[in-house]
Protein backbone atom coordinates (compact mmCIF):
# COMPACT_ATOMS: atom_id res chain seq x y z
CA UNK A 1 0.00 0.00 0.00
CA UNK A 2 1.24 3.60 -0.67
CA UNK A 3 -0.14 6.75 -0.46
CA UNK A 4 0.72 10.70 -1.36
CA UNK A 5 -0.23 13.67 -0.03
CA UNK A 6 0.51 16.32 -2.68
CA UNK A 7 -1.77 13.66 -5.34
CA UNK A 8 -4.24 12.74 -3.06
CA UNK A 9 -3.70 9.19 -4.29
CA UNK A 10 -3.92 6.12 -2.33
CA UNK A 11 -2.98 2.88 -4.05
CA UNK A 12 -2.45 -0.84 -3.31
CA UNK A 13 -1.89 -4.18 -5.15
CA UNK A 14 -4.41 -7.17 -4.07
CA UNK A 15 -2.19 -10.45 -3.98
CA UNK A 16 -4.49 -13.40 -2.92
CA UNK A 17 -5.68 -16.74 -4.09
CA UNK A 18 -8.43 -17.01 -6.59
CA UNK A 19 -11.44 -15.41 -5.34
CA UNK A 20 -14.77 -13.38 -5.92
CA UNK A 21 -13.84 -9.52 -6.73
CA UNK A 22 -16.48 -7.14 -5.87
CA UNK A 23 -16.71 -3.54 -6.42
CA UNK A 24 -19.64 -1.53 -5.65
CA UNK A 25 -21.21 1.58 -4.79
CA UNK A 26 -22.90 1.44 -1.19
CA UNK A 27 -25.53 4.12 -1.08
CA UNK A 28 -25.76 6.71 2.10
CA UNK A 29 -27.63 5.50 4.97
CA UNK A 30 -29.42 7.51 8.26
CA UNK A 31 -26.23 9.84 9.11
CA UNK A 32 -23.83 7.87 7.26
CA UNK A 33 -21.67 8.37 4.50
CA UNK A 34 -22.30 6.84 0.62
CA UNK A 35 -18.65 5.14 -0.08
CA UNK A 36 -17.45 3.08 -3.16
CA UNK A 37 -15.45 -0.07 -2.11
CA UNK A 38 -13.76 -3.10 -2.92
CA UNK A 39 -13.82 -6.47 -1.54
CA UNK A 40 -12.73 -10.09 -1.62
CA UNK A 41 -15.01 -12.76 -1.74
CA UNK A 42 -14.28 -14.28 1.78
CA UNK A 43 -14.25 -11.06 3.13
CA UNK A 44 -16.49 -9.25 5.95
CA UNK A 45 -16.92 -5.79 5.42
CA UNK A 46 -14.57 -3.71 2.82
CA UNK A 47 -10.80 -4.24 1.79
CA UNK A 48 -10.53 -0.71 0.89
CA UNK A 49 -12.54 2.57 -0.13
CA UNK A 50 -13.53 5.77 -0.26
CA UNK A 51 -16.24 7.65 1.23
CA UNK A 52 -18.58 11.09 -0.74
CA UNK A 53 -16.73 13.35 2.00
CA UNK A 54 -13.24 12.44 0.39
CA UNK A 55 -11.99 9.98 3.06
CA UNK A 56 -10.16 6.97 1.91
CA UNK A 57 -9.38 3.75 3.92
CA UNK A 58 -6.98 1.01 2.48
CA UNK A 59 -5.87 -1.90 4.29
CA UNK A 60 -3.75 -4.99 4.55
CA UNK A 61 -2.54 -7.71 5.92
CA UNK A 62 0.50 -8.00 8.78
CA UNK A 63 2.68 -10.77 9.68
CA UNK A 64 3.08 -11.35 13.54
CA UNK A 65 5.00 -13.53 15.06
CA UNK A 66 2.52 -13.68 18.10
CA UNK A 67 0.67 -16.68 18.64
CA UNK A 68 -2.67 -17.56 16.22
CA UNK A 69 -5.82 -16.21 17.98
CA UNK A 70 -9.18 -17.67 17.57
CA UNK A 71 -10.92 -14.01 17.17
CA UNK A 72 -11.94 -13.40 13.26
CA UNK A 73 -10.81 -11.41 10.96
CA UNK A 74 -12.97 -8.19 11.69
CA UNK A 75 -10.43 -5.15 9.74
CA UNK A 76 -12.97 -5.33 6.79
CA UNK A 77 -15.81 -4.50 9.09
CA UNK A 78 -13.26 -1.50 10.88
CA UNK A 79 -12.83 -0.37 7.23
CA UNK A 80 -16.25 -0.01 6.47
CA UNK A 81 -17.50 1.29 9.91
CA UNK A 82 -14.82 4.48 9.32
CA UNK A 83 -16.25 4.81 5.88
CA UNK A 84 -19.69 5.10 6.55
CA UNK A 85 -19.69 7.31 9.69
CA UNK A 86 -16.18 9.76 9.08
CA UNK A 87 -14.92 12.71 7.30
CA UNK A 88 -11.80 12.95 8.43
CA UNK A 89 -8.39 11.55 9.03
CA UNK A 90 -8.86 12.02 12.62
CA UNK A 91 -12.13 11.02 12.97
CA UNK A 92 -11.82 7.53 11.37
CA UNK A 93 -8.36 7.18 12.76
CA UNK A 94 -10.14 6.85 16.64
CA UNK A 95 -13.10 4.94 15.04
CA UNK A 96 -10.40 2.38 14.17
CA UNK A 97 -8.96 2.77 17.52
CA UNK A 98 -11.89 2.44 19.34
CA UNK A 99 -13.53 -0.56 17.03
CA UNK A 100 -10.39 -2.54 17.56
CA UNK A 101 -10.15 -2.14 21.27
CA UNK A 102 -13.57 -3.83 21.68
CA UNK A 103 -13.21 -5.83 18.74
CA UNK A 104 -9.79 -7.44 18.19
CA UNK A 105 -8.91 -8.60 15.09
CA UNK A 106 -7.61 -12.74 14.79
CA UNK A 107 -5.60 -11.33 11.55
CA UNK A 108 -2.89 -8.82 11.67
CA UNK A 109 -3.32 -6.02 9.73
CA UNK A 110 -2.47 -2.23 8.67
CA UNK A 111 -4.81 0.56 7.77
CA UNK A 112 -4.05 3.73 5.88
CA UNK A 113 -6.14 6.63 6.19
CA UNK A 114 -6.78 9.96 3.79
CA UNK A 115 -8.93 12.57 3.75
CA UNK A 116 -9.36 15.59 1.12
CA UNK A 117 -7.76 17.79 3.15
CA UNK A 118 -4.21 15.62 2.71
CA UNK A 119 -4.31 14.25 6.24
CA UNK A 120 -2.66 10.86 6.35
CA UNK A 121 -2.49 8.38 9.20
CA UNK A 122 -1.81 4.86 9.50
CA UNK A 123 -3.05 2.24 11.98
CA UNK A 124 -1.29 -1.31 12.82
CA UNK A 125 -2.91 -3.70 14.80
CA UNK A 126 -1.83 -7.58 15.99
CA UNK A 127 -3.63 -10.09 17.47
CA UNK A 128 -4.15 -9.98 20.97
CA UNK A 129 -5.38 -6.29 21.71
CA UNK A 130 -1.74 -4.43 20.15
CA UNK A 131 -2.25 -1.62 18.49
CA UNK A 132 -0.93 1.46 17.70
CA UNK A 133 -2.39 4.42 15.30
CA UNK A 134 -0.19 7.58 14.01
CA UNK A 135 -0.90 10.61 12.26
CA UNK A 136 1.73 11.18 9.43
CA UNK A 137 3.91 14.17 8.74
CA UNK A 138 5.91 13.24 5.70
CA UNK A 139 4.81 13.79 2.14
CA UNK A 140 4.03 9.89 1.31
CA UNK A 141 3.85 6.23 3.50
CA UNK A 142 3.83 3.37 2.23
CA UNK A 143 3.74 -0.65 4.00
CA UNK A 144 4.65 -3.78 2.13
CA UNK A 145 2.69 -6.24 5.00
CA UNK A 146 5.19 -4.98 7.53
CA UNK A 147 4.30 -4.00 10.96
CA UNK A 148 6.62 -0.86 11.50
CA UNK A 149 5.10 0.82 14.74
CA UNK A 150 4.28 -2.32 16.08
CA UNK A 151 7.84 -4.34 15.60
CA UNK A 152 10.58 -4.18 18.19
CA UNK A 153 13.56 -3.56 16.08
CA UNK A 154 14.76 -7.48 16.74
CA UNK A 155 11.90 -8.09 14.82
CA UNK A 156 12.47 -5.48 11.66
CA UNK A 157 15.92 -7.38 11.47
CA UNK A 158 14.02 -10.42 10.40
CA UNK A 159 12.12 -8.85 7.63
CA UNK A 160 11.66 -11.33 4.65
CA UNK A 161 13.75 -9.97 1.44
CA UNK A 162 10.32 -9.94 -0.80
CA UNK A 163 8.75 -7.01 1.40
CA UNK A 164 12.08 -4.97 1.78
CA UNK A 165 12.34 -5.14 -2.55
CA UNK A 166 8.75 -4.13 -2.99
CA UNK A 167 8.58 -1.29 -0.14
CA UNK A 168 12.70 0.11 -2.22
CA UNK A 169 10.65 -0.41 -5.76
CA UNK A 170 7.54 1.73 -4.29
CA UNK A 171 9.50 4.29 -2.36
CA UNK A 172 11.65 4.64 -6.28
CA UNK A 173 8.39 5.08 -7.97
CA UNK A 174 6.56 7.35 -5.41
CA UNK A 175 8.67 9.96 -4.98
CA UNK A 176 9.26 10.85 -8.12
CA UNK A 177 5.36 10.58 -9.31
CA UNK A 178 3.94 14.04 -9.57
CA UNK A 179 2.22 16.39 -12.03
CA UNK A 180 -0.51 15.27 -15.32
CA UNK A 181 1.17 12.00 -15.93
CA UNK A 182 0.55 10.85 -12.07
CA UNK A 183 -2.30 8.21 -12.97
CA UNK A 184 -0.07 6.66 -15.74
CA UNK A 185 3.08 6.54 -13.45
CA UNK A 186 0.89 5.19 -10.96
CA UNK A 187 -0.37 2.11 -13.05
CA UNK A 188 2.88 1.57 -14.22
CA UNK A 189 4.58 1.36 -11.00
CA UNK A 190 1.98 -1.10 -9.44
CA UNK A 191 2.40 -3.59 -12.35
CA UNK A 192 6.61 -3.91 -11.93
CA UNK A 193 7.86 -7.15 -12.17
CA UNK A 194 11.51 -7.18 -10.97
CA UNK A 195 13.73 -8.85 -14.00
CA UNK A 196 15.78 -12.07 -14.02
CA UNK A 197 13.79 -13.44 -11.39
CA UNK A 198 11.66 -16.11 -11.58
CA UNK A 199 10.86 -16.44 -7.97
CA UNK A 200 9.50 -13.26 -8.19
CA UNK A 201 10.46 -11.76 -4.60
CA UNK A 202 10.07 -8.53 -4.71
CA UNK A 203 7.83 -7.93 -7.43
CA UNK A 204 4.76 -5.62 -6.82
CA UNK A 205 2.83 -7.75 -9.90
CA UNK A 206 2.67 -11.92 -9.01
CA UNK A 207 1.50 -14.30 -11.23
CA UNK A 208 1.68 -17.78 -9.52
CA UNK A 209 3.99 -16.84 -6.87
CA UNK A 210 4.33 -19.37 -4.09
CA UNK A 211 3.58 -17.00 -0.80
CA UNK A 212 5.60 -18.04 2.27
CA UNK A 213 3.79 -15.60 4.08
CA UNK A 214 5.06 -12.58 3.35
CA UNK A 215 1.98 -11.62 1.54
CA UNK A 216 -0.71 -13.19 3.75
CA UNK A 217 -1.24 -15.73 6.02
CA UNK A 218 -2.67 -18.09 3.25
CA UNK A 219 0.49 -20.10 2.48
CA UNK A 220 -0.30 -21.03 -1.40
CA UNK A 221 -0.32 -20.07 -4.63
CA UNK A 222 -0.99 -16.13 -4.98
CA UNK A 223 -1.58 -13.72 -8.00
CA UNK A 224 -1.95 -10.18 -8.20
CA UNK A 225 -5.90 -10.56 -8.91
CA UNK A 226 -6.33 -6.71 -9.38
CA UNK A 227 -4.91 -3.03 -8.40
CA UNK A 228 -6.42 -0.18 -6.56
CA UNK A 229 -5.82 3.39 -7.28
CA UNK A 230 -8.10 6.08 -5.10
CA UNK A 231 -7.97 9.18 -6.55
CA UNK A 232 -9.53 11.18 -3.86
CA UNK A 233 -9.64 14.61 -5.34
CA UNK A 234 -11.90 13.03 -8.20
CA UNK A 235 -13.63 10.80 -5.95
CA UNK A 236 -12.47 7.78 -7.92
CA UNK A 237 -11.65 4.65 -7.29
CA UNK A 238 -9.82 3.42 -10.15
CA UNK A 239 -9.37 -0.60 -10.31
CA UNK A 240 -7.65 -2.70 -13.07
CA UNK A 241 -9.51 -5.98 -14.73
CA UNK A 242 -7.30 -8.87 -13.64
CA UNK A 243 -3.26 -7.88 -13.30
CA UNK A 244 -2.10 -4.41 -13.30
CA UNK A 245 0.43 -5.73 -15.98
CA UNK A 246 -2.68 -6.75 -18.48
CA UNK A 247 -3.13 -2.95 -18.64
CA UNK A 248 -6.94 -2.88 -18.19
CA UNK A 249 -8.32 -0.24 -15.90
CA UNK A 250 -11.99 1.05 -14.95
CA UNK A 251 -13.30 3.29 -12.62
CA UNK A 252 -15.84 3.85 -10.33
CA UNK A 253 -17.10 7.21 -9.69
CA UNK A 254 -20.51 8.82 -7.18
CA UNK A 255 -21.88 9.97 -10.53
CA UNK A 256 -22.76 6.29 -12.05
């Protein structure tokens, strides 16, 4: 996941097994917000989104290396609680908070929050009650299914190789994405495949790639099944149809 405050862009590639893709429009509600999302089949709540005020919520999984809890996995139903009842960074940031607290999550995960104002934020949680939410300060963030706030630094020295490539090959392609060719640089960035390596670490685009759970706690075969761009000054949520690297993109938008 990645995100940028001068663009206003939030992105993410979804690397799972095969499974249902759903993206949808879910209309406003009694003092709620209207938000367009996306979800996996399997999956309660929303993956990601963004809501008619401008605030966007990604999130992903996080390795742990606490031990398994029998709680379910409840950070789609966190996403879609701050989407339907926040405007702000702030405000969905201690939705998260509080939703968590009473509500811990059996699956590890990190949350990235933006609003159309260009407040960022990023919550981590484990299993177990840790968590840990931060406003952000710098111009961009981006995760690669690391826990950073969470991890002792013992633990960051025992980061698997295929999330330290990916979060070098996003941080290369972030920073330097700017101006009217943002959306192309985007796409382009979220379909890299590194060269000359057929095991794939490191590559933000998978096809067949044999997760040792570095990408999620499912331990077989995963592809990149799609890409999300949210282009929150638009109010778009911007998907592509199977890999990023097939080059087919569509868009959902409130006005259709």
């Amino acid at each position: 996941m990645m995100m940028k405050r001068d663009l206003l862009v939030a992105a993410k590639t979804v690397d799972t097994p095969k499974t249902l893709l759903t993206f949808a429009y879910k209309p406003t509600g009694v003092n709620r917000y209207g938000f367009l999302y996306f979800k996996m089949g399997w999956q309660k709540g929303v993956n990601s989104g963004i809501n008619e005020s401008g605030l966007a919520v990604l999130s992903s999984y996080a390795g742990t290396k606490l031990p398994k809890s029998e709680n379910q996995d409840t950070r789609g139903l966190a996403n879609e609680l701050a989407l339907s009842r926040c405007r702000t960074v702030q405000e969905g940031l201690h939705t998260l908070e509080t939703f968590f607290t009473e509500q811990p999550s059996g699956v590890g995960g990190t949350h990235f929050l933006m609003d159309a104002e260009g407040g960022m934020a990023v919550f981590e949680h484990e299993p177990h009650l840790s968590t840990k939410g931060q406003l952000i300060q710098s111009d961009y963030m981006i995760r690669a299914n690391e826990s950073l706030l969470l991890q002792d630094e013992e633990m960051r020295l025992i980061e698997w190789e295929d999330r330290r490539l990916r979060y070098t090959q996003a941080e290369m392609g972030i920073k330097e994405m700017s101006g009217a060719t943002w959306l192309e640089e985007m796409k382009k960035l979220l379909s890299t495949h590194l060269p000359n390596d057929q095991q794939q670490i490191g590559s933000l685009c998978i096809h067949d790639f044999e997760n040792k759970g570095s990408r999620s706690k499912d331990l077989s075969v995963h592809s990149t099944e799609t890409a999300l761009i949210i282009d929150i000054k638009n109010r778009r949520l911007i998907y592509s149809d199977g890999p990023p690297c097939h080059n087919q993109w569509a868009a959902l938008t409130f006005n259709h």
